[in-house]
C-alpha atoms as a PDB file:
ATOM      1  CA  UNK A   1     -15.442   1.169  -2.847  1.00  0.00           C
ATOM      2  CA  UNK A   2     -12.496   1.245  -5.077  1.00  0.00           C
ATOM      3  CA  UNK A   3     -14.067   1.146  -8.685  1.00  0.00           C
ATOM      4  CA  UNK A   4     -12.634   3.667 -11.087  1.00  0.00           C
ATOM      5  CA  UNK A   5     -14.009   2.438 -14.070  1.00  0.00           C
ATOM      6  CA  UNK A   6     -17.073   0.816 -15.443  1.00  0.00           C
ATOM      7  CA  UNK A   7     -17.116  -2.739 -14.068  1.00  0.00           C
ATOM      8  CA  UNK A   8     -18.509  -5.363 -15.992  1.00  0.00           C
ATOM      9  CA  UNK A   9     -20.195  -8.798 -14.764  1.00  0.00           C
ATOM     10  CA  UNK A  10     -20.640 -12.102 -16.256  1.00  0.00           C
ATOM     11  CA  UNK A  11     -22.778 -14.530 -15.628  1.00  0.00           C
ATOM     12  CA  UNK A  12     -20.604 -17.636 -15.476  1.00  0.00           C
ATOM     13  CA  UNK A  13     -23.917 -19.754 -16.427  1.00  0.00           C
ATOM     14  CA  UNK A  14     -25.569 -18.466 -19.149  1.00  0.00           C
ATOM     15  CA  UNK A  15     -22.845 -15.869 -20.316  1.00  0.00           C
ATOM     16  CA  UNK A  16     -24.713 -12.765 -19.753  1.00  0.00           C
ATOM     17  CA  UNK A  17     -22.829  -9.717 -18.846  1.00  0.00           C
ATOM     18  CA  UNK A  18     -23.553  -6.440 -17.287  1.00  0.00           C
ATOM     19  CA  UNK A  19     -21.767  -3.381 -17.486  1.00  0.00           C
ATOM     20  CA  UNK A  20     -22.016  -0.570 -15.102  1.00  0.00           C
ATOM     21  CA  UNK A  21     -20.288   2.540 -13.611  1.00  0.00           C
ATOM     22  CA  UNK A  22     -19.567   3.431 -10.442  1.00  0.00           C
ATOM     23  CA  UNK A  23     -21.034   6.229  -8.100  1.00  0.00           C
ATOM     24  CA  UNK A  24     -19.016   9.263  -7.038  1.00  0.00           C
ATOM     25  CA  UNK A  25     -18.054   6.686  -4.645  1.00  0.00           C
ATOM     26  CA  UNK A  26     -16.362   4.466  -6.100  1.00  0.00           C
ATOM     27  CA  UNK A  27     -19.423   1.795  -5.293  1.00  0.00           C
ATOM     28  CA  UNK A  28     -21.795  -0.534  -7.567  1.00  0.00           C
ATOM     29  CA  UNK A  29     -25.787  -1.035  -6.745  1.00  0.00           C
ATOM     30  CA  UNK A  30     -27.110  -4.034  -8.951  1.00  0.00           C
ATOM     31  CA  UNK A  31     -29.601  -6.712  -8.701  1.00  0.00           C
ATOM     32  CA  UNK A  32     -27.209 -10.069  -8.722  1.00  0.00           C
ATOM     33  CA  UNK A  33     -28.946 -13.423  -8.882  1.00  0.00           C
ATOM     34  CA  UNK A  34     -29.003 -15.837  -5.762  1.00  0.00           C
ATOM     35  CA  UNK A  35     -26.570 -18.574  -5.835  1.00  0.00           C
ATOM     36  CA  UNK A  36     -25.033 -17.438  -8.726  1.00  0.00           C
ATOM     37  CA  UNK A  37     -21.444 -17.373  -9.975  1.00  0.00           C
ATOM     38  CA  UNK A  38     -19.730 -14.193 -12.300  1.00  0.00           C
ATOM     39  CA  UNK A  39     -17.098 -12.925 -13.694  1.00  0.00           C
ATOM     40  CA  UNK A  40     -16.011  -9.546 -12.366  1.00  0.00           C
ATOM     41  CA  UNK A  41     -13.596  -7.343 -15.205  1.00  0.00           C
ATOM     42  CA  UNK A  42     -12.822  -3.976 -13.257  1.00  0.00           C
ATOM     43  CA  UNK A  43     -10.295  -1.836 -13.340  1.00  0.00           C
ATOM     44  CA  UNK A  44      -8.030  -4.135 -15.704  1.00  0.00           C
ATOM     45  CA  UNK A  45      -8.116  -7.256 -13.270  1.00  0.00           C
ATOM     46  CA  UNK A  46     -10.638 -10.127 -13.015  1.00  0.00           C
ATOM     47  CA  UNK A  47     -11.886 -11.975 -10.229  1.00  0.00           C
ATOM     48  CA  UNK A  48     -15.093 -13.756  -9.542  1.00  0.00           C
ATOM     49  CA  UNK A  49     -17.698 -13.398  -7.557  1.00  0.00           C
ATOM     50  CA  UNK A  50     -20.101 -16.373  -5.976  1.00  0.00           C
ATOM     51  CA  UNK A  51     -23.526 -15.235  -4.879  1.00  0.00           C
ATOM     52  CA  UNK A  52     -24.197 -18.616  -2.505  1.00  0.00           C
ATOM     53  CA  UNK A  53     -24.997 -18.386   0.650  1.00  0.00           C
ATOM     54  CA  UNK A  54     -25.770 -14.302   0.329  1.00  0.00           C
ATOM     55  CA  UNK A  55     -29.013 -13.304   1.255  1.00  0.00           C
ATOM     56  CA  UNK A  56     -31.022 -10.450  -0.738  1.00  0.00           C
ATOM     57  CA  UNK A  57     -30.245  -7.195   0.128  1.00  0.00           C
ATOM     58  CA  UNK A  58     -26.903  -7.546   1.333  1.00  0.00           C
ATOM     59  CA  UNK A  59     -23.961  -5.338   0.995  1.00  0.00           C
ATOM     60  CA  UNK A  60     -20.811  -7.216  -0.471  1.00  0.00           C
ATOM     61  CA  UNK A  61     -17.421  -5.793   0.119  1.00  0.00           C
ATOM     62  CA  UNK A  62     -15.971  -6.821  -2.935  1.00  0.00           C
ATOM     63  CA  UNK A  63     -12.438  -6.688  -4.706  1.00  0.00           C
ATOM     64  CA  UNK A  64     -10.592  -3.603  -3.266  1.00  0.00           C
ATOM     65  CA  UNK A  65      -7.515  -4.821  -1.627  1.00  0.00           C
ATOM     66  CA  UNK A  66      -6.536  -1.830  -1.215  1.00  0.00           C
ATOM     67  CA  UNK A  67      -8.532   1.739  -0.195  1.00  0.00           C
ATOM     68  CA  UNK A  68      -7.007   4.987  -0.422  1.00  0.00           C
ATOM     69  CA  UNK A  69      -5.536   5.991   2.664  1.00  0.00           C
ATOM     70  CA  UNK A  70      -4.749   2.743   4.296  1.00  0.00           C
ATOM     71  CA  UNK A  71      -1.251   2.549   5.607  1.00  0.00           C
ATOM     72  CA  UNK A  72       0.891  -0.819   6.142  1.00  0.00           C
ATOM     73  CA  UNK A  73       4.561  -1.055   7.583  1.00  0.00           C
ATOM     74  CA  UNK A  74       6.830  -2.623   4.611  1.00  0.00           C
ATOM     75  CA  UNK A  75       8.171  -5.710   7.705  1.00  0.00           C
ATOM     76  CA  UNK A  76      11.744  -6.154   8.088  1.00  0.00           C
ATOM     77  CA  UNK A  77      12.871  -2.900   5.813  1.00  0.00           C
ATOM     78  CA  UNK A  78      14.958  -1.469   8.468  1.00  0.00           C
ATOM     79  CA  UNK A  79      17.903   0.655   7.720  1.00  0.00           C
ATOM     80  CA  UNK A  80      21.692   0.780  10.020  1.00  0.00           C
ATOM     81  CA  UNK A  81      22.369   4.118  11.970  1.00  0.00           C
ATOM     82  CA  UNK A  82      22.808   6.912   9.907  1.00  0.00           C
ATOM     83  CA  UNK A  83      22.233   4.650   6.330  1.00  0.00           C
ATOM     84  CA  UNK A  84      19.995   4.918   3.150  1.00  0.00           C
ATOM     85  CA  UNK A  85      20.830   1.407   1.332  1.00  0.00           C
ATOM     86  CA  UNK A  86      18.656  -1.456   0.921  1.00  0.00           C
ATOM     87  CA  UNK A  87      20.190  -4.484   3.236  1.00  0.00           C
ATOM     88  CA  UNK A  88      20.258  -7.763   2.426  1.00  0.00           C
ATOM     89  CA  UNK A  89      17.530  -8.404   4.492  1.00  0.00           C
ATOM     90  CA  UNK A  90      15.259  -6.436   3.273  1.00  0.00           C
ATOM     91  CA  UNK A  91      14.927  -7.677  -0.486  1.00  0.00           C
ATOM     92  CA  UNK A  92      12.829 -10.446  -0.203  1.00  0.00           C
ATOM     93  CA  UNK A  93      10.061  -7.896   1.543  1.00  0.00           C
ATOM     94  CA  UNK A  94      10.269  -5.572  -0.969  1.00  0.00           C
ATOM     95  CA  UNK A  95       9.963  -8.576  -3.612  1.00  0.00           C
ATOM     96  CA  UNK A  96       6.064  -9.079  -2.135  1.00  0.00           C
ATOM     97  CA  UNK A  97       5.556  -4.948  -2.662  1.00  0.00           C
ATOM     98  CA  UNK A  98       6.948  -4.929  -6.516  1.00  0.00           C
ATOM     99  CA  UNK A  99       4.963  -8.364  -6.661  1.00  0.00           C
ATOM    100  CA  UNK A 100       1.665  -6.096  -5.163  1.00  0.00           C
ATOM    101  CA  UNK A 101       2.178  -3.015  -7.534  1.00  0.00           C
ATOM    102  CA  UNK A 102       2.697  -5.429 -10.547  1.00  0.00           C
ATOM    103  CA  UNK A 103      -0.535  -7.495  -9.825  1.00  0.00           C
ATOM    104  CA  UNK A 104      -2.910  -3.879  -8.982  1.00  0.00           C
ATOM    105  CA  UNK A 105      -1.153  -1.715 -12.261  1.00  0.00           C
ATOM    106  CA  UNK A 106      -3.753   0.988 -11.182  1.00  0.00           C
ATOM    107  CA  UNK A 107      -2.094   1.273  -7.540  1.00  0.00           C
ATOM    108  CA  UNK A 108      -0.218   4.165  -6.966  1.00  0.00           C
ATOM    109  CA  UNK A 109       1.413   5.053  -3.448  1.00  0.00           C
ATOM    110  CA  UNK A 110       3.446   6.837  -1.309  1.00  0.00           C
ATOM    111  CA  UNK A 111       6.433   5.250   0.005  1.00  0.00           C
ATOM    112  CA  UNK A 112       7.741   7.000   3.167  1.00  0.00           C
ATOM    113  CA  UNK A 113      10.770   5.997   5.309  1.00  0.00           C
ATOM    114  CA  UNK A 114      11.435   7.593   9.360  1.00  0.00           C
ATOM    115  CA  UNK A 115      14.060   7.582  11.160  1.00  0.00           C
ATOM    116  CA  UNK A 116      15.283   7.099  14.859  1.00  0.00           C
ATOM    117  CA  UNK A 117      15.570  10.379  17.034  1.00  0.00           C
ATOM    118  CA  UNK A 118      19.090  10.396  17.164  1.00  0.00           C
ATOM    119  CA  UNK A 119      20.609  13.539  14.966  1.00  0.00           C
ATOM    120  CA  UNK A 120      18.652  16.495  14.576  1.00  0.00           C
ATOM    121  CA  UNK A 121      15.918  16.634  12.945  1.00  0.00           C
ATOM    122  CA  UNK A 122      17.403  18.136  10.017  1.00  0.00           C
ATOM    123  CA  UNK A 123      19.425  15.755   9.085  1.00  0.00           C
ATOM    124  CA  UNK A 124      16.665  13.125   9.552  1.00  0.00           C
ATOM    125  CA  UNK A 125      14.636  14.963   7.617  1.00  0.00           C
ATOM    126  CA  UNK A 126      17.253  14.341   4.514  1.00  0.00           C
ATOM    127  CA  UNK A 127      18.399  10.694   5.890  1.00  0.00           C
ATOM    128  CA  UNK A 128      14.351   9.719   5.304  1.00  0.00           C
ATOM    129  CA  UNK A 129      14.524  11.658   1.648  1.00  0.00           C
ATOM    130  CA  UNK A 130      17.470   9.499   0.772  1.00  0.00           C
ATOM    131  CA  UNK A 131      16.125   6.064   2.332  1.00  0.00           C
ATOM    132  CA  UNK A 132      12.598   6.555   0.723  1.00  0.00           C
ATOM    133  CA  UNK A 133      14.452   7.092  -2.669  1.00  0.00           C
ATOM    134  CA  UNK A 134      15.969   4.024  -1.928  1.00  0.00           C
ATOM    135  CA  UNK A 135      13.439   2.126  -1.727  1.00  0.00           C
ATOM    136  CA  UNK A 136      11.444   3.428  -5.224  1.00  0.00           C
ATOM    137  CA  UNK A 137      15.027   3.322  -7.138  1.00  0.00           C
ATOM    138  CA  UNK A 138      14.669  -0.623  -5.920  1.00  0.00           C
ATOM    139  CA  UNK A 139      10.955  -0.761  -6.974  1.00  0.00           C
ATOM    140  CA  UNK A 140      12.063   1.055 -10.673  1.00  0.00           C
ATOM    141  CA  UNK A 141      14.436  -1.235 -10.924  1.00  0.00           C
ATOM    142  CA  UNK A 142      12.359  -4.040 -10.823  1.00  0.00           C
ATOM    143  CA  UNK A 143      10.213  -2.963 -13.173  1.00  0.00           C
ATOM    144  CA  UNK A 144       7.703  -0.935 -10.991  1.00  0.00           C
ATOM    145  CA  UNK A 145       7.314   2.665 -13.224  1.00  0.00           C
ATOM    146  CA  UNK A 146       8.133   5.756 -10.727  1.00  0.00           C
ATOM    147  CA  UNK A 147       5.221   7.824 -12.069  1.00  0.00           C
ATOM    148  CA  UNK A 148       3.270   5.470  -9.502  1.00  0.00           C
ATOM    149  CA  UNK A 149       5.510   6.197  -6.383  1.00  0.00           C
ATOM    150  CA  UNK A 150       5.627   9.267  -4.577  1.00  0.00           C
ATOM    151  CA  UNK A 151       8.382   9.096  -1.910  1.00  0.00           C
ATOM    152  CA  UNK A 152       8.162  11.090   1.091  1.00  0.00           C
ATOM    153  CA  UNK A 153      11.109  11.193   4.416  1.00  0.00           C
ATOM    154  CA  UNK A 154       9.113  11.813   7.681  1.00  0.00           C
ATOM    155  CA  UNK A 155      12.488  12.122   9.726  1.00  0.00           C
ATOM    156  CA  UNK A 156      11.875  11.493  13.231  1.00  0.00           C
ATOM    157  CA  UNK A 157       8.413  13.208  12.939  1.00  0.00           C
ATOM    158  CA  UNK A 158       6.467  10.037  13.255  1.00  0.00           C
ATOM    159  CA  UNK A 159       7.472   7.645  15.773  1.00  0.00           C
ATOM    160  CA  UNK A 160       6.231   4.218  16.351  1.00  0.00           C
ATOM    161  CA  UNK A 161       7.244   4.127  20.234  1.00  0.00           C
ATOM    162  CA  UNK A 162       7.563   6.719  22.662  1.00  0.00           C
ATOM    163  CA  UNK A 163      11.085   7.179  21.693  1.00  0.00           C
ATOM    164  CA  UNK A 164      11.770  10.917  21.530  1.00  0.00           C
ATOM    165  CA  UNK A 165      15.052  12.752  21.725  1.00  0.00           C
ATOM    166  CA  UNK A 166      13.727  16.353  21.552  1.00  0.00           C
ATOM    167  CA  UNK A 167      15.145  19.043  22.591  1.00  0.00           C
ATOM    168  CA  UNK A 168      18.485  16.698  22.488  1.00  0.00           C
ATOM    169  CA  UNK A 169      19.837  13.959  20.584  1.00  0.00           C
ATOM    170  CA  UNK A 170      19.780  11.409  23.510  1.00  0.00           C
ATOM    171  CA  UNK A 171      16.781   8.985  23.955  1.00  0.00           C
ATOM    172  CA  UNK A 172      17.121   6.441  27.078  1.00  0.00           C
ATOM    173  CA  UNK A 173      15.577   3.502  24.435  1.00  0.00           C
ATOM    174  CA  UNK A 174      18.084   0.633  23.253  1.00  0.00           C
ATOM    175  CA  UNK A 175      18.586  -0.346  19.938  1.00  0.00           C
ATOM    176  CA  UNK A 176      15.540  -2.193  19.187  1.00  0.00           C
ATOM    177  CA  UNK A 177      13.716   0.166  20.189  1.00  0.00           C
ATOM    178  CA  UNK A 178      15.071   2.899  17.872  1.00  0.00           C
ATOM    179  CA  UNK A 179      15.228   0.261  15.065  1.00  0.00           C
ATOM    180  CA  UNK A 180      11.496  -0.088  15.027  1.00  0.00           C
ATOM    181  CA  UNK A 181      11.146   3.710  13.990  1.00  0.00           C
ATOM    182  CA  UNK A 182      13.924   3.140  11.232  1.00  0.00           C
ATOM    183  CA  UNK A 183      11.038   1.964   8.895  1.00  0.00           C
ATOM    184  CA  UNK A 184       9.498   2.111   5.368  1.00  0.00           C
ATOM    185  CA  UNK A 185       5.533   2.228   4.915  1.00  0.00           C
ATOM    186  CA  UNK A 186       3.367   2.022   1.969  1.00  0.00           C
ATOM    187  CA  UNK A 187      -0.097   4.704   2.139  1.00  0.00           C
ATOM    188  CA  UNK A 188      -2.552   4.010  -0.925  1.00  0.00           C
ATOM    189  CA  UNK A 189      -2.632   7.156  -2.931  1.00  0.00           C
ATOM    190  CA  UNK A 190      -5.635   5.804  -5.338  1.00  0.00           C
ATOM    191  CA  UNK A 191      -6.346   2.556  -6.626  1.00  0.00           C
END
């Protein structure tokens, strides 16, 4: 349920194709043949599709990676205390997301980055700004166009733990701990 556009299949066989549109949905409802292979053009990608082993009547969950709405955690993007720029560590991770938004050109996300509790929530609330921007200044550079990347700082808002300084700036949690809410995640705005 991710189709966009009309979606066209070919029979790998005998070369007949099929075009059809999607439903408000985003979803497909054809007759396919059994045991069957096809080309699938949709959305400016191809894949294929093999009918063995499917019985009639089944649903198949096809070729979105991605759904709107799902959320993953960019891995080892963490930032220092009280920093915006892009470690060292952290480019070969976002490598694999400009590699994902150059291989799905209809993807379009938002990129948010959280902090740790410590500071007020003020100034977390800017630290995220700058570290999201961050990231999608890396992303642009790399040939990723901006238009498709909507950044977005959560602060301290969001935590992944149960680390919470409110109403002060102290949290009992070591390092680690408040490293694992220093974070960057991806949330598919449509695909």
């Amino acid at each position: 349920t991710c189709f966009t556009s009309a979606v066209t299949l070919t029979d790998v066989a005998t070369g007949e194709a099929k075009t059809i549109s999607p439903n408000m949905n985003g979803e497909l409802h054809l007759d396919l043949k059994m045991n069957a292979k096809y080309t699938v053009n949709y959305n400016g990608q191809v894949d294929t599709l093999n009918t063995k082993g499917i019985r009639p009547g089944a649903i198949i969950d096809g070729y979105c990676k991605y759904r709107v709405g799902q959320k993953w955690l960019v891995p080892n993007v963490y930032y220092d205390l009280n920093k915006w720029n892009i470690r060292k560590d952290a480019s070969a991770e976002l490598n694999k997301l400009v590699k994902i938004m150059k291989e799905n050109p209809t993807l379009q996300i938002e990129l948010s980055s959280h902090t740790d509790c410590r500071s007020s929530a003020r100034y977390n609330i800017v630290l995220s700004a700058r570290r999201a921007k961050a990231v999608v200044d890396y992303l642009a550079s790399h040939g990723v166009k901006m238009r498709r990347i909507l950044a977005a700082g959560y602060g301290e808002s969001m935590p992944t733990n149960s680390c919470v300084c409110e109403p002060s700036d102290y949290s009992p949690c070591d390092e680690k701990q408040h490293q694992a809410n220093r974070r960057t995640e991806v949330k598919v705005l449509k695909y």
